[in-house]
C-alpha atoms as a PDB file:
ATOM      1  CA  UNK A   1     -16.960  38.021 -19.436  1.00  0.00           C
ATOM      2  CA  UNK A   2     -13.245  38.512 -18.638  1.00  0.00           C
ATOM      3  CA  UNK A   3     -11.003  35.499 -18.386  1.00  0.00           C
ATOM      4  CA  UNK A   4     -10.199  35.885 -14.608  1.00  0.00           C
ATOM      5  CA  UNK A   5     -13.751  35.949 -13.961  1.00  0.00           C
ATOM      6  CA  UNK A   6     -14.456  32.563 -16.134  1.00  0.00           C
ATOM      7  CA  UNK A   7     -11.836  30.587 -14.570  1.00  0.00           C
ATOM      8  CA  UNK A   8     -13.242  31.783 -11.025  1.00  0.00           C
ATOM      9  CA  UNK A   9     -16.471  30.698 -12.094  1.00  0.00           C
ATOM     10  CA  UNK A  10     -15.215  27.081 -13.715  1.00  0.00           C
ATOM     11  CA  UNK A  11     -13.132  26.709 -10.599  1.00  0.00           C
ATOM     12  CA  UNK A  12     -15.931  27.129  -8.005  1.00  0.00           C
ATOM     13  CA  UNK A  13     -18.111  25.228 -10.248  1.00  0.00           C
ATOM     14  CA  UNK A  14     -15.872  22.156 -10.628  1.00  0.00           C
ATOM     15  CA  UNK A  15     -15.077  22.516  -6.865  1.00  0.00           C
ATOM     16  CA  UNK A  16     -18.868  22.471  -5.917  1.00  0.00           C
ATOM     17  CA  UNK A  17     -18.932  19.463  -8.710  1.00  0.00           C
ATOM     18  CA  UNK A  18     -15.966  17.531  -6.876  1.00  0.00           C
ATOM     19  CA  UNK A  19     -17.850  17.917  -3.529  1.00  0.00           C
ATOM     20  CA  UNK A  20     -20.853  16.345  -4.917  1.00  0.00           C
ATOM     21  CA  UNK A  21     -19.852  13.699  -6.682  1.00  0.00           C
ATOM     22  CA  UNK A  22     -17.516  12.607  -4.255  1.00  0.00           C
ATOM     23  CA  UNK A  23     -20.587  12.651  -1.493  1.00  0.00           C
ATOM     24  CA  UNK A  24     -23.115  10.933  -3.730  1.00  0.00           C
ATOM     25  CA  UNK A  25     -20.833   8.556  -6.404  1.00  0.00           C
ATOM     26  CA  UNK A  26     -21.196  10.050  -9.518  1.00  0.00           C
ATOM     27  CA  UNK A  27     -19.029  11.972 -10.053  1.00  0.00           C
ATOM     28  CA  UNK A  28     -18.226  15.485 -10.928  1.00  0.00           C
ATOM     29  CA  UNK A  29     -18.776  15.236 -14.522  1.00  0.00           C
ATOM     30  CA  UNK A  30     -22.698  15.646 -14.106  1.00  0.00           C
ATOM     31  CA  UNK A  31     -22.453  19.028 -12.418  1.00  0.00           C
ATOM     32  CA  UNK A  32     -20.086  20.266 -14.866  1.00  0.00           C
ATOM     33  CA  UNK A  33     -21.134  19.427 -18.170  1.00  0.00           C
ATOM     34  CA  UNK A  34     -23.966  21.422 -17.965  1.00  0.00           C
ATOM     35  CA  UNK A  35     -22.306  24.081 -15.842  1.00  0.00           C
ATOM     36  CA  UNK A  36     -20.344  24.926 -18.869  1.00  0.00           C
ATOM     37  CA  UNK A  37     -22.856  24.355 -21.459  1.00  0.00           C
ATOM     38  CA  UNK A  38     -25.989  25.841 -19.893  1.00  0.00           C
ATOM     39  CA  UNK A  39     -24.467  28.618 -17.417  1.00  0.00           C
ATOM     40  CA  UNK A  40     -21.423  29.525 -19.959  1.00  0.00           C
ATOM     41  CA  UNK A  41     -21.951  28.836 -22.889  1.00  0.00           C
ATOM     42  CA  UNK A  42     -19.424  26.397 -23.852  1.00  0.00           C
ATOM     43  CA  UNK A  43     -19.887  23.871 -26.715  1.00  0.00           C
ATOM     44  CA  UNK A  44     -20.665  20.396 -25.131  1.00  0.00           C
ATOM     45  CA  UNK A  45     -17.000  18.999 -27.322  1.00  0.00           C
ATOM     46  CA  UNK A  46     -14.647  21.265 -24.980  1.00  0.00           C
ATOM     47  CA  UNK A  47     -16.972  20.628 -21.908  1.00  0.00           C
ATOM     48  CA  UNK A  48     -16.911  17.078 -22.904  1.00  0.00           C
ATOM     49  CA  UNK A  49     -13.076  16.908 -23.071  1.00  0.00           C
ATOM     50  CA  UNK A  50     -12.449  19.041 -20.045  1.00  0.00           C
ATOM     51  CA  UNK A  51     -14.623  16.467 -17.937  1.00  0.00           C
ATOM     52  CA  UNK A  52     -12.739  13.825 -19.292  1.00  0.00           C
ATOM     53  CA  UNK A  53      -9.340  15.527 -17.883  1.00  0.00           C
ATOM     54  CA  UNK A  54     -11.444  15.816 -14.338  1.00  0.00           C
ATOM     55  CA  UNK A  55     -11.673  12.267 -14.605  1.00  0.00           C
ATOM     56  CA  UNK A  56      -8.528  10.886 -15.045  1.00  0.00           C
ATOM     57  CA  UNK A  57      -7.623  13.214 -12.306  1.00  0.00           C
ATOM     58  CA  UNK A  58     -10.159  12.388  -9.516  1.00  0.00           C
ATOM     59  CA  UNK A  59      -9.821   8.774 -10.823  1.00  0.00           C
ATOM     60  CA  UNK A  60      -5.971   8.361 -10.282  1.00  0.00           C
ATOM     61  CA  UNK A  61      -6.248  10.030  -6.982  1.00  0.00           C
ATOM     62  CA  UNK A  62      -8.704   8.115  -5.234  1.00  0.00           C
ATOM     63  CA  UNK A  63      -8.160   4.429  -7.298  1.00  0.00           C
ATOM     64  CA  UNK A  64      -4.376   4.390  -5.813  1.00  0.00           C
ATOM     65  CA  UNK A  65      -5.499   4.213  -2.068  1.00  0.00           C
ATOM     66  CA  UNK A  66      -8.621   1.777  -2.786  1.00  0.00           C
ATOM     67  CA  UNK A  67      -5.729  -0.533  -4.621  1.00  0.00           C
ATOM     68  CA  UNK A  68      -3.591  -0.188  -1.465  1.00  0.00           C
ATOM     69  CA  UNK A  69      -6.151  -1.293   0.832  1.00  0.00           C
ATOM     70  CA  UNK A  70      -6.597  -4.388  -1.443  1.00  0.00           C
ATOM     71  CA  UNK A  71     -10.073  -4.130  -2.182  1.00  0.00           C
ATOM     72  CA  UNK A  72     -10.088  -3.523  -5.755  1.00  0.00           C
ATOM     73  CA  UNK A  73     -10.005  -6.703  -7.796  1.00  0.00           C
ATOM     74  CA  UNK A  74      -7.111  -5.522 -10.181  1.00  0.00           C
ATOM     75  CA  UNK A  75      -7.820  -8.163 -12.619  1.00  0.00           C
ATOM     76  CA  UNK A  76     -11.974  -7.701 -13.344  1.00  0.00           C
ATOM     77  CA  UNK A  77     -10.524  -4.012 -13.403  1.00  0.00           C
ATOM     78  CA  UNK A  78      -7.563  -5.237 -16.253  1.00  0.00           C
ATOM     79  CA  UNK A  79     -10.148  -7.289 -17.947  1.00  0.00           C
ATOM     80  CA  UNK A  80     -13.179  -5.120 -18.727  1.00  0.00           C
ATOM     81  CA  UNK A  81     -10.691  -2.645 -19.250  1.00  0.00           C
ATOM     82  CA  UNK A  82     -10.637  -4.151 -22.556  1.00  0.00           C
ATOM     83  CA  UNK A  83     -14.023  -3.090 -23.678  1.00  0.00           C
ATOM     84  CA  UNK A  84     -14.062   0.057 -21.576  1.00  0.00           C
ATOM     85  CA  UNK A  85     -11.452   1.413 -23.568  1.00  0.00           C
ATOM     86  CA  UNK A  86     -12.263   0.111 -27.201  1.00  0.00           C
ATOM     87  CA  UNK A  87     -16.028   1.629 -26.242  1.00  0.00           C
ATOM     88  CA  UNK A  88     -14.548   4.772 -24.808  1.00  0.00           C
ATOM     89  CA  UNK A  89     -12.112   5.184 -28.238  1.00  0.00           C
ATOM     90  CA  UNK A  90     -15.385   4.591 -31.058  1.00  0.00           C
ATOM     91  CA  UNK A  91     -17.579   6.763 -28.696  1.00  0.00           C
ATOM     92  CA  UNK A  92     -15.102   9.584 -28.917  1.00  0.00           C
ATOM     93  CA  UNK A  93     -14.602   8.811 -32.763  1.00  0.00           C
ATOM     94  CA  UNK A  94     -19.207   8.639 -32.756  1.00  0.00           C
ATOM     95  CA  UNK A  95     -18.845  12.236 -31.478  1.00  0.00           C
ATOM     96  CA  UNK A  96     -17.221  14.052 -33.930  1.00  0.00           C
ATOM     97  CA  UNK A  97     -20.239  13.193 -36.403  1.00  0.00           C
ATOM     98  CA  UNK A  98     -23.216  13.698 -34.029  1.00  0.00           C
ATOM     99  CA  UNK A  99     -24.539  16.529 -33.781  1.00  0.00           C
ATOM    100  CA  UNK A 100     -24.216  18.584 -30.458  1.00  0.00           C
ATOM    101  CA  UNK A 101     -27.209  19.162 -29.939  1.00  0.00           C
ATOM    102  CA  UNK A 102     -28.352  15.150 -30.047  1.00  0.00           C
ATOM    103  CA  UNK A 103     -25.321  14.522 -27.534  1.00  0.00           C
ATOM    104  CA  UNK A 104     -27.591  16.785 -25.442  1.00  0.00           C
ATOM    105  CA  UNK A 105     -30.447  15.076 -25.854  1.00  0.00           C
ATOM    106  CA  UNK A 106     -28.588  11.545 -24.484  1.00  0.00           C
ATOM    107  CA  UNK A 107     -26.675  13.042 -22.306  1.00  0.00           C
ATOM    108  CA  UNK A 108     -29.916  14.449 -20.551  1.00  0.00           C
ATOM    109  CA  UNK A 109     -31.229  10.721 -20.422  1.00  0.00           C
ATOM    110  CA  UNK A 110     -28.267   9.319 -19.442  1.00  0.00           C
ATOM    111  CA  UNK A 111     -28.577  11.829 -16.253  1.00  0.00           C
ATOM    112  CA  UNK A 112     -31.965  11.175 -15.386  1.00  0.00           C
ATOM    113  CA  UNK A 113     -30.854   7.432 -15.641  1.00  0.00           C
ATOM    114  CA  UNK A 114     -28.362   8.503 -13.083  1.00  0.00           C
ATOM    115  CA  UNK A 115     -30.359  10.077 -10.612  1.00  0.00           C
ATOM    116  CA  UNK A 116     -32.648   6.965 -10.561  1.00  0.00           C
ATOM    117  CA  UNK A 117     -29.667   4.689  -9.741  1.00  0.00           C
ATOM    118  CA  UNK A 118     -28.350   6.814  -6.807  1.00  0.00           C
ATOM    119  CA  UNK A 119     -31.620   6.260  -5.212  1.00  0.00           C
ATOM    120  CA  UNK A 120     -31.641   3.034  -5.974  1.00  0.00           C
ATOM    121  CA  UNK A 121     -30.663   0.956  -2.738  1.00  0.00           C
ATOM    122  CA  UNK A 122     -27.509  -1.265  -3.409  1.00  0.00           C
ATOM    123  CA  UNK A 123     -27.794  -5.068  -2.718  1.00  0.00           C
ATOM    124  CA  UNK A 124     -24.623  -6.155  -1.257  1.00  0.00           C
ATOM    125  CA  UNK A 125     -23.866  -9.560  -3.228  1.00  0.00           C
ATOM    126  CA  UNK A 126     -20.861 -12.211  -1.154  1.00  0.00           C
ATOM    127  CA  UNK A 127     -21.087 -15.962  -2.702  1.00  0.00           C
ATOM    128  CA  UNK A 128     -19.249 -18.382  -3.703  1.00  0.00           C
ATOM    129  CA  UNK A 129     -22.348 -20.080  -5.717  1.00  0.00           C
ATOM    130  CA  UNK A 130     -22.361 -20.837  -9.075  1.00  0.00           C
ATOM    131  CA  UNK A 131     -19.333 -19.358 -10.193  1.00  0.00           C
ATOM    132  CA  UNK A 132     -19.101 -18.678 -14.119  1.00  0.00           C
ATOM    133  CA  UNK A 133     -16.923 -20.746 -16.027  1.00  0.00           C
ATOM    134  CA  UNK A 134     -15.151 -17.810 -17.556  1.00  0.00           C
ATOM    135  CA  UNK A 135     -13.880 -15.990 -14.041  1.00  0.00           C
ATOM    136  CA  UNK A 136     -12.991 -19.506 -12.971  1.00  0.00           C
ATOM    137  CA  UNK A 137     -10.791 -19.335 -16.631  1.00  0.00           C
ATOM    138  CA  UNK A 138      -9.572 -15.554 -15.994  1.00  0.00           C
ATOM    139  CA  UNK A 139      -9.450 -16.263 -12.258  1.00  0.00           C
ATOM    140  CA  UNK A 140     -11.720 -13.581 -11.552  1.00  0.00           C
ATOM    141  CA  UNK A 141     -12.641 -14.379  -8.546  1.00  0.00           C
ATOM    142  CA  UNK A 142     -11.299 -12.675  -5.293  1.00  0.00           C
ATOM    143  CA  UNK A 143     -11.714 -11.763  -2.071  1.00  0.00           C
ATOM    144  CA  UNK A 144     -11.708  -7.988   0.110  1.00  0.00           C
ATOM    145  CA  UNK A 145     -10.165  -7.247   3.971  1.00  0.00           C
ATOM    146  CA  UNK A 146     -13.212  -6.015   6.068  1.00  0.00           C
ATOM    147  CA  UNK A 147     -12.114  -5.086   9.892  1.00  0.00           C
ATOM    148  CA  UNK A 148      -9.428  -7.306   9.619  1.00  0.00           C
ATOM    149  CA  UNK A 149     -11.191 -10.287   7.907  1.00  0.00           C
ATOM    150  CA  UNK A 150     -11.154 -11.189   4.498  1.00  0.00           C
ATOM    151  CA  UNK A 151     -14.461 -11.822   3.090  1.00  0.00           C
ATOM    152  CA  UNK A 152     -14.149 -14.373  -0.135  1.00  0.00           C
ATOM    153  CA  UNK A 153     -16.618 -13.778  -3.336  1.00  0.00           C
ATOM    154  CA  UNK A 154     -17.329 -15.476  -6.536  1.00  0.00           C
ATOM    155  CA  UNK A 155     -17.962 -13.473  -9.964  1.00  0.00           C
ATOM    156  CA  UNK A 156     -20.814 -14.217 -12.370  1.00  0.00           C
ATOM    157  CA  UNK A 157     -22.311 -13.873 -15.572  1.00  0.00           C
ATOM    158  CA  UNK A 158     -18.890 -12.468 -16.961  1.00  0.00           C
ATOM    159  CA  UNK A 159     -19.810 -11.761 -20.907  1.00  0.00           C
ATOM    160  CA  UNK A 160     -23.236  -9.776 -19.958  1.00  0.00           C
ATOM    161  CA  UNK A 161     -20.502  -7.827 -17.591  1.00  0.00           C
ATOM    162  CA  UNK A 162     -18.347  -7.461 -20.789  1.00  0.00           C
ATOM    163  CA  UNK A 163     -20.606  -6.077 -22.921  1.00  0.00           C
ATOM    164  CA  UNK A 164     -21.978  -4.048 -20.705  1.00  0.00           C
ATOM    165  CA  UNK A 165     -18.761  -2.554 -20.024  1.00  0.00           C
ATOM    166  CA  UNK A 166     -18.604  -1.796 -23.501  1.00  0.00           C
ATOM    167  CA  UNK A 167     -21.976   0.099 -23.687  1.00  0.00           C
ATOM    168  CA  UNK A 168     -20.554   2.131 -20.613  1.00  0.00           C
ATOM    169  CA  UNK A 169     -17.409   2.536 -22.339  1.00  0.00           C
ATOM    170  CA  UNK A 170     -18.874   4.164 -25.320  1.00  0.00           C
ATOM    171  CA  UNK A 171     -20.797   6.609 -23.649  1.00  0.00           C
ATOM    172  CA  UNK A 172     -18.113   7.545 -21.348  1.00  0.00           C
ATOM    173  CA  UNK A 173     -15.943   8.151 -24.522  1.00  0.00           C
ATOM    174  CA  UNK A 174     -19.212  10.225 -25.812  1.00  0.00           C
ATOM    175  CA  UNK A 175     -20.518  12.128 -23.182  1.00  0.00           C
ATOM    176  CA  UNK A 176     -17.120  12.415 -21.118  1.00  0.00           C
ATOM    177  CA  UNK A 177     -18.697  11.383 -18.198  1.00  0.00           C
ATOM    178  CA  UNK A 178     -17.364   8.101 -16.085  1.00  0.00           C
ATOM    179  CA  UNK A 179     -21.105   6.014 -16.375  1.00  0.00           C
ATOM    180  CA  UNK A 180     -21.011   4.861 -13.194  1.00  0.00           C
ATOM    181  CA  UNK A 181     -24.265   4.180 -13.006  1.00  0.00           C
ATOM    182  CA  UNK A 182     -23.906   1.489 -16.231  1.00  0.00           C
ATOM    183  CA  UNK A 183     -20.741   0.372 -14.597  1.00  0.00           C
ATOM    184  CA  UNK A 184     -22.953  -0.892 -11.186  1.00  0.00           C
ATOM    185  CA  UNK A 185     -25.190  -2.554 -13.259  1.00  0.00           C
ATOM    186  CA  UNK A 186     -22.475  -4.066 -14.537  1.00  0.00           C
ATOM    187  CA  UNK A 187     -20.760  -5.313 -11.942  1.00  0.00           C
ATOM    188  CA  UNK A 188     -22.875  -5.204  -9.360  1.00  0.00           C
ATOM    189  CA  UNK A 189     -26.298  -6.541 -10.775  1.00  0.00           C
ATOM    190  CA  UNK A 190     -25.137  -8.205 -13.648  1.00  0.00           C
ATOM    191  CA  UNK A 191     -21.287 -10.183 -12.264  1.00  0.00           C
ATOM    192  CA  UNK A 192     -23.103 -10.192  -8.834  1.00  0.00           C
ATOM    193  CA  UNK A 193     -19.894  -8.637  -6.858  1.00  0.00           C
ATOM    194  CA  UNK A 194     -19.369  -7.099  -3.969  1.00  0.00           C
ATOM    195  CA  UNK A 195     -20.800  -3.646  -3.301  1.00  0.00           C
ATOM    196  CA  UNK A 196     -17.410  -2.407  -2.225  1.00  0.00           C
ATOM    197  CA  UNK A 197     -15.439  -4.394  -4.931  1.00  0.00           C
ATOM    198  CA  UNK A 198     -17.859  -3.333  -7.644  1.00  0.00           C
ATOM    199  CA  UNK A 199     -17.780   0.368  -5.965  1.00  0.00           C
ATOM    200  CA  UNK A 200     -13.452   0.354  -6.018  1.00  0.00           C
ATOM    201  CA  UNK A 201     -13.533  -1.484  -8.911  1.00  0.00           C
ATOM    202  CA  UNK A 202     -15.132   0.780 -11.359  1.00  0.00           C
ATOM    203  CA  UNK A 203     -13.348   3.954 -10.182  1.00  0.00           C
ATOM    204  CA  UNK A 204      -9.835   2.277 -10.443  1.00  0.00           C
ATOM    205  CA  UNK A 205     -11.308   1.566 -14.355  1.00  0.00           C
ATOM    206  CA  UNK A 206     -12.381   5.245 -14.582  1.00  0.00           C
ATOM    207  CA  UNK A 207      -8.935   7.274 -15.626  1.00  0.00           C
ATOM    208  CA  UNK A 208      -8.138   4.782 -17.830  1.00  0.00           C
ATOM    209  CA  UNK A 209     -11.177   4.766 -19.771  1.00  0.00           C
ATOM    210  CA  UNK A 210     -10.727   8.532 -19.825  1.00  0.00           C
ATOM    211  CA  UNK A 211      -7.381   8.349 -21.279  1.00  0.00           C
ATOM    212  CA  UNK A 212      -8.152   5.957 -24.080  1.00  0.00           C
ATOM    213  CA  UNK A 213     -10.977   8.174 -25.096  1.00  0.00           C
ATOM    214  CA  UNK A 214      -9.098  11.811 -23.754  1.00  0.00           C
ATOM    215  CA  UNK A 215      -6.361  11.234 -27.148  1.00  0.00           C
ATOM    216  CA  UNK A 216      -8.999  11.402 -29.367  1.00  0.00           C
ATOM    217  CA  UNK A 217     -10.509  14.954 -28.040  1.00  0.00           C
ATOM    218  CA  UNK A 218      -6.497  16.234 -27.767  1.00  0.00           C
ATOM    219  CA  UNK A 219      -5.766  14.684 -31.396  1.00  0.00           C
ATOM    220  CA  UNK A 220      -8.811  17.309 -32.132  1.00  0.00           C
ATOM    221  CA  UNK A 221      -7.242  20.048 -30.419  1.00  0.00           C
ATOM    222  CA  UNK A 222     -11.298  20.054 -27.982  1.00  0.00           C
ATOM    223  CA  UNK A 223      -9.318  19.403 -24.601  1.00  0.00           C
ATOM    224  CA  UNK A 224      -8.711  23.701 -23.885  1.00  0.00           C
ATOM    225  CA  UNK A 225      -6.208  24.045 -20.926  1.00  0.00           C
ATOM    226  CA  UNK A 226      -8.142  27.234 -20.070  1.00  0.00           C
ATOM    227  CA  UNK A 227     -10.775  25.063 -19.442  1.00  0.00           C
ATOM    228  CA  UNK A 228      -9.516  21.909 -18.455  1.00  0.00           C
ATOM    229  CA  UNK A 229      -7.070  23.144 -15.521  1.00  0.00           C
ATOM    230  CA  UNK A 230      -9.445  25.267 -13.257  1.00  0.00           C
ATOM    231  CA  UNK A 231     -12.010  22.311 -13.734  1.00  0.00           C
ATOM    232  CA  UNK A 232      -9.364  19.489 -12.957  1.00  0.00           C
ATOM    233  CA  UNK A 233      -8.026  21.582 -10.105  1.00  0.00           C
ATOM    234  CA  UNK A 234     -11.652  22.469  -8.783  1.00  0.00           C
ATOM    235  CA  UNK A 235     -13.209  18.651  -9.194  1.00  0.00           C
ATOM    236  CA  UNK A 236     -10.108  17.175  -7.491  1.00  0.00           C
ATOM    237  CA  UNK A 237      -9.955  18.966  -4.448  1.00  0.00           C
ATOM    238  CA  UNK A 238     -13.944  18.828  -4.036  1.00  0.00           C
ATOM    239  CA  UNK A 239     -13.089  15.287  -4.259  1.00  0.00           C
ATOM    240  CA  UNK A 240     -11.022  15.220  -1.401  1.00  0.00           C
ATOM    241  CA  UNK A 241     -12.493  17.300   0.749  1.00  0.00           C
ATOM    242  CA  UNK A 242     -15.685  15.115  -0.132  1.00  0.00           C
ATOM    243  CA  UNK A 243     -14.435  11.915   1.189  1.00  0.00           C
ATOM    244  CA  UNK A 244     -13.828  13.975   4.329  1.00  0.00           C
ATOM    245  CA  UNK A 245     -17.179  15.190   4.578  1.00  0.00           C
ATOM    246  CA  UNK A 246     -18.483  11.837   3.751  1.00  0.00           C
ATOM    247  CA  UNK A 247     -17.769  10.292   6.739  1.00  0.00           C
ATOM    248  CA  UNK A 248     -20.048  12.771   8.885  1.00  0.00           C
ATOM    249  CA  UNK A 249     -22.520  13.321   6.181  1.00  0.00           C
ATOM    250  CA  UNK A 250     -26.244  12.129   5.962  1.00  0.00           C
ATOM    251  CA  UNK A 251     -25.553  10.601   2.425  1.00  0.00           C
ATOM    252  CA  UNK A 252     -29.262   9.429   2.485  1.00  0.00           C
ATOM    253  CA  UNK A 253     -30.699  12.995   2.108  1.00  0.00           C
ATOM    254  CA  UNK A 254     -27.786  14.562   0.378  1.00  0.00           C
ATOM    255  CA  UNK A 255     -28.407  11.906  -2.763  1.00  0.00           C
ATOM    256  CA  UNK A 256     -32.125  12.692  -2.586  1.00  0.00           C
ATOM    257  CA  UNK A 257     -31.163  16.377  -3.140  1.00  0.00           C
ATOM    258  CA  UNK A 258     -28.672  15.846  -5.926  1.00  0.00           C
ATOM    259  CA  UNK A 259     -30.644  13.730  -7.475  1.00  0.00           C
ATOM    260  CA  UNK A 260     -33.786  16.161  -8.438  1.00  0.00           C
ATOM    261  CA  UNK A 261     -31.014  19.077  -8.936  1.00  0.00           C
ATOM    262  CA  UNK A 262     -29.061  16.331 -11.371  1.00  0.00           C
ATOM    263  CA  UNK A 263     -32.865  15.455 -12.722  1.00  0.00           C
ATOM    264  CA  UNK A 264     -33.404  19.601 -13.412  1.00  0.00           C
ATOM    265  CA  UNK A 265     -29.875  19.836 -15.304  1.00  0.00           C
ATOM    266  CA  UNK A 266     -30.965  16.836 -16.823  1.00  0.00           C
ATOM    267  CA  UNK A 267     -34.519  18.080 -18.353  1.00  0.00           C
ATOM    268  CA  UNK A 268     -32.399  21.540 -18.913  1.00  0.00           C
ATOM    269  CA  UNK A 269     -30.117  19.635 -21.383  1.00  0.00           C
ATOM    270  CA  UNK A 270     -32.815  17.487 -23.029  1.00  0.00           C
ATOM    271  CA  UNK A 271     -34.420  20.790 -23.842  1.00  0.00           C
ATOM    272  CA  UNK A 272     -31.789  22.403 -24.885  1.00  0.00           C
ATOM    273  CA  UNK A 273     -30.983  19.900 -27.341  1.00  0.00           C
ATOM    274  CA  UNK A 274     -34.577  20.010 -28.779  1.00  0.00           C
ATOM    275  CA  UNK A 275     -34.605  23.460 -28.891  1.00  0.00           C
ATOM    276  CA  UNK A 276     -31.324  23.598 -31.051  1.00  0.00           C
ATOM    277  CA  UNK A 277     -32.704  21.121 -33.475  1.00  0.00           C
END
């Protein structure tokens, strides 16, 4: 395969990737991972490290206007941050010792896992109950502008949110992918915040748990520009033109379909990994 011909693939790929993600809130990573593994051939370390590049991309993009609109809660974001990054830095670290074909393997389960929490329907949490002693010491708690009103909210159950941040963390430094999936759980069954805030929230959190983990695949020389641009470039404007499309879209369906095509590239990794062992 010529190299005009692999970047025109990787491009259309990551745009297809962008538009998905962006429609369904997963994120692009999913679609590509595999796209370069399975369709070209591409050890999972570079595909790894050119998601992670797609991340901090798509990430920094969309965060800034969420931040401007004031509903991201800058300082949960600031504050899990903390174990975001130290999981995203030893899951990086994890990775140059496992073997590739066992990243597979979890990153197969981790999909499926996925696919089952898109179709999950989100509870949309707005108390001011109970709040936990340690986001009344952090001042965690916050409030978001809805049609002109603002809508107060209380945070809960901060260290199970911490440390579950730090699980998400990891495997986003592993498997290069953002775990949003972990990160809802985190802050939206676990802390008990609002979907939107959670939703905001966790992609404002996303580049920089890329970056923290991103110097550790560039320190290994496993972030390829020939990869990394045409994916970035691809996965970024499928982003955009996805939050375009999602206002006139049928999300409903649409997740139902990407999740059993995510569940297929899902089983297609897990076998893949087994096979290779």
């Amino acid at each position: 395969m010529s190299v005009l011909l692999f970047t025109i693939i990787v491009l259309l790929g990551a745009f297809l990737a962008g538009l998905l993600g962006s429609l369904t809130g997963l994120g692009g990573g999913v679609i590509i991972i595999p796209l370069l593994t399975l369709a070209l051939g591409v050890d999972i370390h570079y595909a790894i490290g050119a998601s992670i590049v797609s991340v901090i991309a798509t990430s920094s993009g969309s965060a800034a206007a969420y931040v401007k609109e004031g509903i991201t809660n800058i300082r949960i974001g600031m504050f899990l941050e903390i174990a975001t990054t130290i999981g995203a830095v030893c899951g990086a670290i994890v990775a140059v010792y496992l073997n590739a074909n066992y990243i597979a393997i979890l990153f197969g389960c981790i999909l499926i896992f996925s696919a089952i929490m898109t179709l999950k329907k989100k509870v949309d949490h707005t108390t001011l109950d109970n709040t936990d002693k340690w986001a009344k010491f952090f001042k965690l708690n916050g409030s978001y502008p809805d049609k002109g009103v603002d809508h107060p909210y209380s945070v809960k159950h901060v260290p199970g949110g911490f440390l579950m941040m730090l699980f998400a963390g990891t495997l986003s430094g592993l498997l290069g992918i953002g775990s949003g999936a972990l990160k809802v759980i985190a802050m939206d069954n676990i802390m008990r915040l609002p979907f939107k805030v959670s939703t905001t929230t966790s992609n404002f959190m996303m580049g920089v748990t890329a970056a923290a983990s991103a110097v550790v695949y560039l320190h290994r020389g496993q972030i390829d520009p020939g990869i990394a641009m045409p994916v970035c470039i691809g996965v970024l404007t499928g982003a955009t033109v996805g939050s375009k499309v999602l206002l006139k879209a049928n999300t409903h369906k649409l997740k139902i379909v990407f999740a059993v095509v995510v569940a297929f590239l899902a089983l297609q990794m897990i076998y893949k990994g087994i096979s290779g062992l």
